[in-house]
PDB file of N, CA and C in Angstrom:
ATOM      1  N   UNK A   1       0.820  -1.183   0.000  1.00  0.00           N
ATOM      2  CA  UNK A   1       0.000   0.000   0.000  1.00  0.00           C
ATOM      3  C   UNK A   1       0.865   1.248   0.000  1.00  0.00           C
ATOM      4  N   UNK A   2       0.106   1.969  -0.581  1.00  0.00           N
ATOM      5  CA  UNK A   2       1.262   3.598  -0.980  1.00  0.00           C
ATOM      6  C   UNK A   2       0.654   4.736   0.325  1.00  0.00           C
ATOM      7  N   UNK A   3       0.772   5.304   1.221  1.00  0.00           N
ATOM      8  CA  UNK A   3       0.503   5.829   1.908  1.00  0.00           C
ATOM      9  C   UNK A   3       0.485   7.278   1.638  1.00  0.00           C
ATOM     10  N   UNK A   4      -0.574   7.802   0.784  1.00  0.00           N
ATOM     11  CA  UNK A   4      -1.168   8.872   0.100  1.00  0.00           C
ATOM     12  C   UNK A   4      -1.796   9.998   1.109  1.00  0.00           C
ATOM     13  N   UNK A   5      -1.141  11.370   0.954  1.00  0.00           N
ATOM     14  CA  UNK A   5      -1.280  12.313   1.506  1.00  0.00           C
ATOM     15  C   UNK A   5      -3.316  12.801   2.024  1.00  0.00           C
ATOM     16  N   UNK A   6      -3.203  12.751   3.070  1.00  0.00           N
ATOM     17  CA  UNK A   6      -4.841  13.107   3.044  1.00  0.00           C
ATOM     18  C   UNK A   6      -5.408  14.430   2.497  1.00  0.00           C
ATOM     19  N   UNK A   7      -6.322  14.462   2.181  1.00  0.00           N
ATOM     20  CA  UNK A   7      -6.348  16.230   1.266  1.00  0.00           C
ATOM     21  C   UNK A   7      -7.188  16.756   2.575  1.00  0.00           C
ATOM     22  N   UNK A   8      -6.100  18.206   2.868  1.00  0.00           N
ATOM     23  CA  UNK A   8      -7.386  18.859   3.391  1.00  0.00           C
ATOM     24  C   UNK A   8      -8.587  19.364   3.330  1.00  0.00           C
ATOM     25  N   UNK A   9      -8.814  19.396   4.840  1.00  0.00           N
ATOM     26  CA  UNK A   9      -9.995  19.483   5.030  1.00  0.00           C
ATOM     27  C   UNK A   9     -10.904  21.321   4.867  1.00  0.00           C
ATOM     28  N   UNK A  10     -11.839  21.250   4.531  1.00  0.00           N
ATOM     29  CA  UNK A  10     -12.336  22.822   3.599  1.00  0.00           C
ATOM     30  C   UNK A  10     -12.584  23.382   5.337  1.00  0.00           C
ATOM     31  N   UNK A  11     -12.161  24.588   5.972  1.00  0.00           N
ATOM     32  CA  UNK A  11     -12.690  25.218   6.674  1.00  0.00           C
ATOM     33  C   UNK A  11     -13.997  25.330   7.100  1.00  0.00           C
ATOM     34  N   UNK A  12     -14.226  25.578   8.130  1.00  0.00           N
ATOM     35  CA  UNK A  12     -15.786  25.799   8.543  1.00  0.00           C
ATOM     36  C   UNK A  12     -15.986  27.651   8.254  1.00  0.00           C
ATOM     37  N   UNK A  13     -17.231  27.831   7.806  1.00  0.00           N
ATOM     38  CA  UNK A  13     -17.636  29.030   7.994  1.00  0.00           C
ATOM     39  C   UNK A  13     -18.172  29.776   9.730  1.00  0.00           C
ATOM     40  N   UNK A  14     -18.096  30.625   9.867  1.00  0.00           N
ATOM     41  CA  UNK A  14     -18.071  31.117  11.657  1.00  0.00           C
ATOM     42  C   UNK A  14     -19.312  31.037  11.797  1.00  0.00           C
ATOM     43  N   UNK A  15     -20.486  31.034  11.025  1.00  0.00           N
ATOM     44  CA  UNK A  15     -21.703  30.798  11.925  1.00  0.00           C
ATOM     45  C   UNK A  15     -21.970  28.759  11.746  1.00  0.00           C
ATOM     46  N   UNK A  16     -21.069  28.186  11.117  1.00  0.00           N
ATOM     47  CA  UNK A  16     -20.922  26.828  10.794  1.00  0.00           C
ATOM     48  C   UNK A  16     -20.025  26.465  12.187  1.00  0.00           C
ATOM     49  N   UNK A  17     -19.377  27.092  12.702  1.00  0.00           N
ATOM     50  CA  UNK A  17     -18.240  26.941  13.491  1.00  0.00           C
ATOM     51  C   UNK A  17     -19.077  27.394  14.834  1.00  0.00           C
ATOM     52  N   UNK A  18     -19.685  28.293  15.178  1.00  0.00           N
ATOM     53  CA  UNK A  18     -20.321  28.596  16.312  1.00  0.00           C
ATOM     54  C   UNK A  18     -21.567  27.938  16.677  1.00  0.00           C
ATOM     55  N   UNK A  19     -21.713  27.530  15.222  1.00  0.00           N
ATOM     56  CA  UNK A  19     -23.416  26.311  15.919  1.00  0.00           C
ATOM     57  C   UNK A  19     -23.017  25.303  16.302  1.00  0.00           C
ATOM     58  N   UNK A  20     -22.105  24.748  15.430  1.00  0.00           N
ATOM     59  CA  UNK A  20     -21.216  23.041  16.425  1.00  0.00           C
ATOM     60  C   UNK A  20     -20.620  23.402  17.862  1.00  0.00           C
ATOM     61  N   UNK A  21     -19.609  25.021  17.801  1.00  0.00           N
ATOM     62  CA  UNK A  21     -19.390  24.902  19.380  1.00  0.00           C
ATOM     63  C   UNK A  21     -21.013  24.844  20.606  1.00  0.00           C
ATOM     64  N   UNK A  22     -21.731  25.612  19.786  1.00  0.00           N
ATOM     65  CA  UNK A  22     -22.842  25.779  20.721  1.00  0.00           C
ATOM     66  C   UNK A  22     -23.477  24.695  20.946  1.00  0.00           C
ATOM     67  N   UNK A  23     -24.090  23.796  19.623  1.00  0.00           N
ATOM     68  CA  UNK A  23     -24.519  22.511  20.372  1.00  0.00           C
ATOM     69  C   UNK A  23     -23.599  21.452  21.162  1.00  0.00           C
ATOM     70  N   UNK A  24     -22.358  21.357  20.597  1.00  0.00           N
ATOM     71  CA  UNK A  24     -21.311  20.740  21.861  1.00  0.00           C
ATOM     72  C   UNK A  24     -21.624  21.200  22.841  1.00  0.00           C
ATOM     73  N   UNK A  25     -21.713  22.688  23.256  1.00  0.00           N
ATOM     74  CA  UNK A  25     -21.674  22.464  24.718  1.00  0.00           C
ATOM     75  C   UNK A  25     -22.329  22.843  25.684  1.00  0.00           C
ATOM     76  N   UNK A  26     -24.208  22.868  24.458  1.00  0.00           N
ATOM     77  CA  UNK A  26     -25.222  22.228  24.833  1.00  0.00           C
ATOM     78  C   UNK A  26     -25.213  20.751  25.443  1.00  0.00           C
ATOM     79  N   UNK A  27     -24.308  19.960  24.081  1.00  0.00           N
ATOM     80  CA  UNK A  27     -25.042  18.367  24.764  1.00  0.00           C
ATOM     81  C   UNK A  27     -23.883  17.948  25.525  1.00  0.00           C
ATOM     82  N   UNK A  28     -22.530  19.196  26.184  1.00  0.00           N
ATOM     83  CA  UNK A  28     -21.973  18.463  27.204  1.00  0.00           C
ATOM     84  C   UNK A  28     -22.322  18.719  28.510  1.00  0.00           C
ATOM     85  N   UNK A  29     -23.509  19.638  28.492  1.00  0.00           N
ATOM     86  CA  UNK A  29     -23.694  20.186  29.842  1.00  0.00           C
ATOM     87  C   UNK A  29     -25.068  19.337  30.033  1.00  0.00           C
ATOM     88  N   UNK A  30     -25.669  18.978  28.983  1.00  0.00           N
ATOM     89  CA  UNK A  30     -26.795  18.102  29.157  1.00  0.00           C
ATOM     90  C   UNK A  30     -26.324  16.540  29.654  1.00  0.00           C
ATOM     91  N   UNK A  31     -24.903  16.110  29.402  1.00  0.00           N
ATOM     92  CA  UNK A  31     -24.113  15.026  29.907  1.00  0.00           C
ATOM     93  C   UNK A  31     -23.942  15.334  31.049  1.00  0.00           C
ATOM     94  N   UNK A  32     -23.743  16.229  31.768  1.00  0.00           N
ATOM     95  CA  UNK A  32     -22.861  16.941  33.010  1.00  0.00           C
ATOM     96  C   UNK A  32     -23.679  16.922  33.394  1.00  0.00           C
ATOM     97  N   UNK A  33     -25.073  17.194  33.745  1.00  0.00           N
ATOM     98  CA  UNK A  33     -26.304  16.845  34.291  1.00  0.00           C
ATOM     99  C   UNK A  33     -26.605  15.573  34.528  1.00  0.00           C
ATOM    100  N   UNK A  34     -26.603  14.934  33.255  1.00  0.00           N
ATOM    101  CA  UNK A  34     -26.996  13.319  33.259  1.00  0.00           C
ATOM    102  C   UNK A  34     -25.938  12.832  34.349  1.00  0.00           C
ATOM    103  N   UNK A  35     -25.238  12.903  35.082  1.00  0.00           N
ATOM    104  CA  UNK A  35     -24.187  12.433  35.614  1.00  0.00           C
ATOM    105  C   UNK A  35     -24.663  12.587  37.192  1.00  0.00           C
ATOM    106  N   UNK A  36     -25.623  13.368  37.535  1.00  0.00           N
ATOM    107  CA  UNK A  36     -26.166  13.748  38.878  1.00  0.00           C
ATOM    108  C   UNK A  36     -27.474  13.338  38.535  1.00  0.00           C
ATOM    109  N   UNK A  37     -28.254  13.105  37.926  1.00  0.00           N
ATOM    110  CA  UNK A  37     -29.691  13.042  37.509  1.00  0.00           C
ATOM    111  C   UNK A  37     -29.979  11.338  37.403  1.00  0.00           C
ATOM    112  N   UNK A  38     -30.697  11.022  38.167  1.00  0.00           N
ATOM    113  CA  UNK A  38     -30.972   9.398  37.656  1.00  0.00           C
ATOM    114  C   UNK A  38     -31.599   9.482  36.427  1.00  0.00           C
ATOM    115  N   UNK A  39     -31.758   8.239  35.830  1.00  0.00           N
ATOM    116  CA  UNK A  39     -32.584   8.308  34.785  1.00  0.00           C
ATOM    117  C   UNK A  39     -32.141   8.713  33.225  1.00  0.00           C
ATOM    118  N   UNK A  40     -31.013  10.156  33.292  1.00  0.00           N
ATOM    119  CA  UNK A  40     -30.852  10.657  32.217  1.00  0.00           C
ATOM    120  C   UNK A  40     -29.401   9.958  32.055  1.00  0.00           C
ATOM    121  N   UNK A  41     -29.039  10.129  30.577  1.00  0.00           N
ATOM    122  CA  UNK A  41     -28.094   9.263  29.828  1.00  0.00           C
ATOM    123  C   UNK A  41     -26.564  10.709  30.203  1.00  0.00           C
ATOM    124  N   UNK A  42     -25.539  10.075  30.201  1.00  0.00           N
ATOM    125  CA  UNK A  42     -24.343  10.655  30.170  1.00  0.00           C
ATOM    126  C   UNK A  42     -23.671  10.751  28.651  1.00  0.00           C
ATOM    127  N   UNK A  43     -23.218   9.312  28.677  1.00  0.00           N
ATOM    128  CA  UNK A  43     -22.693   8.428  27.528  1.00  0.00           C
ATOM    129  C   UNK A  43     -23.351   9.575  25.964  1.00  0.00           C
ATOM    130  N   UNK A  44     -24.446   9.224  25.879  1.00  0.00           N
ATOM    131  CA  UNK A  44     -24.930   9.382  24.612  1.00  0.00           C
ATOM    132  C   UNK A  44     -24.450  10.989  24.312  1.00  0.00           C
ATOM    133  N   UNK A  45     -24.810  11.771  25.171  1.00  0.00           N
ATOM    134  CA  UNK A  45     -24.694  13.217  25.161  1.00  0.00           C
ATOM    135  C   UNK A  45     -23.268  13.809  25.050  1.00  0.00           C
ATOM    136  N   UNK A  46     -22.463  13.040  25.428  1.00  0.00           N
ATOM    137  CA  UNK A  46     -21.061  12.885  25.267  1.00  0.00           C
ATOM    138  C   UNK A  46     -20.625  12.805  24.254  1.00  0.00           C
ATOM    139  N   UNK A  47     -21.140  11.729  23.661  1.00  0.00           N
ATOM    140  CA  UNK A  47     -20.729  11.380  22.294  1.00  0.00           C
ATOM    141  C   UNK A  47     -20.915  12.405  21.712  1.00  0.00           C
ATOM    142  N   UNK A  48     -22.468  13.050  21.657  1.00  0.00           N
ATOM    143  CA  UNK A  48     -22.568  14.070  20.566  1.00  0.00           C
ATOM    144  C   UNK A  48     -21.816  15.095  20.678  1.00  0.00           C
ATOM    145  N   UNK A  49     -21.199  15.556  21.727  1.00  0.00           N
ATOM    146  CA  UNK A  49     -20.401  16.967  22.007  1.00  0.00           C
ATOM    147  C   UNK A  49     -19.540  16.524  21.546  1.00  0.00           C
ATOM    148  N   UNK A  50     -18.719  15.734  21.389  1.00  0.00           N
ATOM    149  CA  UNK A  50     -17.268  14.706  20.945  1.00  0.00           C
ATOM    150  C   UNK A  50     -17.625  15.063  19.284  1.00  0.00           C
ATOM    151  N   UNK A  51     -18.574  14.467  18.394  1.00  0.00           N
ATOM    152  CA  UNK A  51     -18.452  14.751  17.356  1.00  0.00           C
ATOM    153  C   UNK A  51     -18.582  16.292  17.203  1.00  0.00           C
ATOM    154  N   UNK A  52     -19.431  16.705  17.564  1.00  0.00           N
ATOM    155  CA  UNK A  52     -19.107  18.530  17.591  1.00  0.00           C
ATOM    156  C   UNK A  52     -17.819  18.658  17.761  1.00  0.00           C
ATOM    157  N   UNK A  53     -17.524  18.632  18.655  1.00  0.00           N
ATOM    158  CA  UNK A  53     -15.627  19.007  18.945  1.00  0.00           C
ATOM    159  C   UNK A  53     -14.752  18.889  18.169  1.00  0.00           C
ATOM    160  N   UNK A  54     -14.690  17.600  17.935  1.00  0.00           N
ATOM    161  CA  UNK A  54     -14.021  17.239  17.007  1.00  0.00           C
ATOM    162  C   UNK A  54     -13.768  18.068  15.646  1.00  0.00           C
ATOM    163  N   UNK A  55     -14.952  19.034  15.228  1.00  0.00           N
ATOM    164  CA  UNK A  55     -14.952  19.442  14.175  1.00  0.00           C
ATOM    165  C   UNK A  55     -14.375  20.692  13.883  1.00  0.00           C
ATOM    166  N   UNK A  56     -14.148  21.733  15.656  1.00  0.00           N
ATOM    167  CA  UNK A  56     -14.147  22.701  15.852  1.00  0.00           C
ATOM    168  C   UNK A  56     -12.746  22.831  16.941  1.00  0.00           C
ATOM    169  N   UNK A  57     -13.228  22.042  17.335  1.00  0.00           N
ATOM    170  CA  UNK A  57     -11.846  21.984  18.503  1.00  0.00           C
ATOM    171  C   UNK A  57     -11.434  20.697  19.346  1.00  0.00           C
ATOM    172  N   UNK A  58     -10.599  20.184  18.330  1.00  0.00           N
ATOM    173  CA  UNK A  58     -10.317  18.882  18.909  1.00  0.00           C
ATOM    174  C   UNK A  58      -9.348  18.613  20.337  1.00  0.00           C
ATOM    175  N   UNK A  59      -8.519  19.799  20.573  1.00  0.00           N
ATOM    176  CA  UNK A  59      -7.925  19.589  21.652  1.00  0.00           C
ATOM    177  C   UNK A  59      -9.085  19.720  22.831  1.00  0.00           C
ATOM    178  N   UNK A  60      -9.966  19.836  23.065  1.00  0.00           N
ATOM    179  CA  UNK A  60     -10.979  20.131  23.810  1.00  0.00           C
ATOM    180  C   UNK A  60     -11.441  18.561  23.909  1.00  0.00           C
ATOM    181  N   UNK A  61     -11.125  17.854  23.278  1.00  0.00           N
ATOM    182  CA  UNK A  61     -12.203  16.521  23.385  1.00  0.00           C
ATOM    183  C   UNK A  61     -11.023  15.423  24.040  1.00  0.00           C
ATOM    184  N   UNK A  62      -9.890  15.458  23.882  1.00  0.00           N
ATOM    185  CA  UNK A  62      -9.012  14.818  24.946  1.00  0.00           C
ATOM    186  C   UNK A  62      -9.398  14.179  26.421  1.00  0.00           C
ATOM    187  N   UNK A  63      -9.962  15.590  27.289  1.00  0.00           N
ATOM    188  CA  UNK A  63     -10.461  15.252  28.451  1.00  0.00           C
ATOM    189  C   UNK A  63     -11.322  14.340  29.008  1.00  0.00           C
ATOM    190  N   UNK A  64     -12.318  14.271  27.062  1.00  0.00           N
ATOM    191  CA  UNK A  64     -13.318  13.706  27.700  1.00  0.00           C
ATOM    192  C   UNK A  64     -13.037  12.250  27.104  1.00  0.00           C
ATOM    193  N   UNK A  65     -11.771  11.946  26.743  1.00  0.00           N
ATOM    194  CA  UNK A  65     -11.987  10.709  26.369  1.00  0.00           C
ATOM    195  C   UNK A  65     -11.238   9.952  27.317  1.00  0.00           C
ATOM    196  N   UNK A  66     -10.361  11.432  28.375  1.00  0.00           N
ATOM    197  CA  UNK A  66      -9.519  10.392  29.612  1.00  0.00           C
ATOM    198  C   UNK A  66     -10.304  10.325  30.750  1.00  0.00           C
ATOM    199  N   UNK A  67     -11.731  10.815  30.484  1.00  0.00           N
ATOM    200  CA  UNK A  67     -13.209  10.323  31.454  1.00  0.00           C
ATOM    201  C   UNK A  67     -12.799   8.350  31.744  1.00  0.00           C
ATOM    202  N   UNK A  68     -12.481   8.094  33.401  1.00  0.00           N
ATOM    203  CA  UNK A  68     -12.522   6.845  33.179  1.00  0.00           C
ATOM    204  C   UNK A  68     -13.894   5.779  32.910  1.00  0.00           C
ATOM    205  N   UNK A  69     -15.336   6.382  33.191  1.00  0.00           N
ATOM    206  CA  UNK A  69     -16.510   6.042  32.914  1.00  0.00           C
ATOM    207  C   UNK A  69     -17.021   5.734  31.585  1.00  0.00           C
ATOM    208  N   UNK A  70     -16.954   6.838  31.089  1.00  0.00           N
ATOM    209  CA  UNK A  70     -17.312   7.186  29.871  1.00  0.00           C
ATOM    210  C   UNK A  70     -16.579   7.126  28.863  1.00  0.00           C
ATOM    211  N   UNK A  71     -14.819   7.507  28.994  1.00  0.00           N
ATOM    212  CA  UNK A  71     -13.936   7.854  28.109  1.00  0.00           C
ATOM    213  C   UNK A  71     -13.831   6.345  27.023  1.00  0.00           C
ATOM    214  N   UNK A  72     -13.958   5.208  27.699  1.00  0.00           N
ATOM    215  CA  UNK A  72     -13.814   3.594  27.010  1.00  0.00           C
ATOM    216  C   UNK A  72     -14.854   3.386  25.889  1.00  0.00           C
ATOM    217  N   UNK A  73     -16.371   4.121  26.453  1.00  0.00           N
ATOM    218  CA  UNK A  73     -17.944   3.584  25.444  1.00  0.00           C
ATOM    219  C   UNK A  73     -17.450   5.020  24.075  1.00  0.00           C
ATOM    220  N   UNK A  74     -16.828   6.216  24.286  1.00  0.00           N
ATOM    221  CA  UNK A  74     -16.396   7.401  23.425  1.00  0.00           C
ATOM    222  C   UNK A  74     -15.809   6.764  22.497  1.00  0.00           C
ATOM    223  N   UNK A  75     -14.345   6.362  22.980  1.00  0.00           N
ATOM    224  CA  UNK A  75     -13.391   6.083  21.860  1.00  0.00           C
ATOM    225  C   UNK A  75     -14.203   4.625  21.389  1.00  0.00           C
ATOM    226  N   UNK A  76     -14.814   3.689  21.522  1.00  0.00           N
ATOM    227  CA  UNK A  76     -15.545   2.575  20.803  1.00  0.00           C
ATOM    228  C   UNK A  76     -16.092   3.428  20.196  1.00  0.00           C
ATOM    229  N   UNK A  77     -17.035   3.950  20.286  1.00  0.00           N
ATOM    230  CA  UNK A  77     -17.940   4.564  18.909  1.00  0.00           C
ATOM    231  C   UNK A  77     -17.567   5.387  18.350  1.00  0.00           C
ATOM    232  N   UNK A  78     -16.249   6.268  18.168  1.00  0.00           N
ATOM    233  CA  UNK A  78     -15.452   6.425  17.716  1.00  0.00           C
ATOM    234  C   UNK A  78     -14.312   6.105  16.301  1.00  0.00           C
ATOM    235  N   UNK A  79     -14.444   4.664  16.656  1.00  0.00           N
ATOM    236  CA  UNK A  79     -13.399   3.491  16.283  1.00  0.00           C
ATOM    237  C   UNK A  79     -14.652   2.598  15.251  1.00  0.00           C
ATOM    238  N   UNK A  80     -16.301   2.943  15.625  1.00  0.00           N
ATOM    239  CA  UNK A  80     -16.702   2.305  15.028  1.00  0.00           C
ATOM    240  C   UNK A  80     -16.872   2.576  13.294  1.00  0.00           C
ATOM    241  N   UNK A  81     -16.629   1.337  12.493  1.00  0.00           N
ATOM    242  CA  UNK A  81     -16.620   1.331  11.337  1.00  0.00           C
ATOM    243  C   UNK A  81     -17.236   2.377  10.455  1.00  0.00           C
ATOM    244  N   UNK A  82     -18.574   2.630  10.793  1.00  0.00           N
ATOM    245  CA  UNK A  82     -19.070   3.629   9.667  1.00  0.00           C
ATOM    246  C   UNK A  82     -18.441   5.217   9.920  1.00  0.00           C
ATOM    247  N   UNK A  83     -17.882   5.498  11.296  1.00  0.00           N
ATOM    248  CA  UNK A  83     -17.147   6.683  11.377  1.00  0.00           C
ATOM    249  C   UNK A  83     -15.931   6.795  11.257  1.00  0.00           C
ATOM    250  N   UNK A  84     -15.521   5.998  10.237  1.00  0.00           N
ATOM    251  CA  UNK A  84     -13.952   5.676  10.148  1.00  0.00           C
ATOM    252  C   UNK A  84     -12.995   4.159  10.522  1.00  0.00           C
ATOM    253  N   UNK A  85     -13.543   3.959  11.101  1.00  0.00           N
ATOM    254  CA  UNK A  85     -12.983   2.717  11.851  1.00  0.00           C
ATOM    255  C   UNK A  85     -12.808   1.977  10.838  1.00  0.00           C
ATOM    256  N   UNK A  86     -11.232   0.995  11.421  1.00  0.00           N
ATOM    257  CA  UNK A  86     -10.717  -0.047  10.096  1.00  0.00           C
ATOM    258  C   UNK A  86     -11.012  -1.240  10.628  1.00  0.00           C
ATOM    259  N   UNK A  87     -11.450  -1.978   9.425  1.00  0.00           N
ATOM    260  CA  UNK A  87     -11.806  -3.521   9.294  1.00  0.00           C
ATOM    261  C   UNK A  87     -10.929  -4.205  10.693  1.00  0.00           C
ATOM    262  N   UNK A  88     -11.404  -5.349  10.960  1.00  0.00           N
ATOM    263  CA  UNK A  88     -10.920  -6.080  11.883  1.00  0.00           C
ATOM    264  C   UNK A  88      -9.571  -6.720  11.089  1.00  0.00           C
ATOM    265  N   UNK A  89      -8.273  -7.249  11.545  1.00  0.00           N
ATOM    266  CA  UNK A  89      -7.134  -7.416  11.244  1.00  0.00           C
ATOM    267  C   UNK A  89      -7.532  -9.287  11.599  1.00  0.00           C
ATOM    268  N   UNK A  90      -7.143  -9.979  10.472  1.00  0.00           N
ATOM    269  CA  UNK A  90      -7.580 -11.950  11.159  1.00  0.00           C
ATOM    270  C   UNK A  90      -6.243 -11.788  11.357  1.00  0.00           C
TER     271      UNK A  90
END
């Protein structure tokens, strides 16, 4: 295999860039809740701020993947196939 340069990636526009920060950290404070709240989900809400982040500010999403609770179910869905993730190795 030839290990081919990735093409960058096109910039976000600033109101493209301020709606992902804003719903990130909408659905990390809606996680940050879930975490004191019976009943409500952590995990899921996590995730979604993670893909927000990711798009906008990835050094920001580090922390939450060295979450020891949560940080393990992140990087799995993460890793999973349709978001990138590579085939299993036999």
């Amino acid at each position: 295999m030839t290990d081919t340069p990735r093409p960058r990636r096109k910039r976000l526009s600033r109101p493209v860039h301020w709606a992902l920060d804003g719903l990130g950290a909408a659905l990390f404070a809606t996680g940050a809740v879930g975490v004191v709240t019976p009943g409500l989900p952590t995990t899921v809400f996590w995730i979604g701020a993670v893909m927000c982040f990711l798009k906008t500010r990835p050094h920001a999403v580090r922390p939450l993947l060295r979450t020891p609770i949560v940080g393990p179910a992140i990087r799995w869905y993460l890793r999973w196939r349709p978001f990138g993730g590579s085939k299993k190795r036999r």
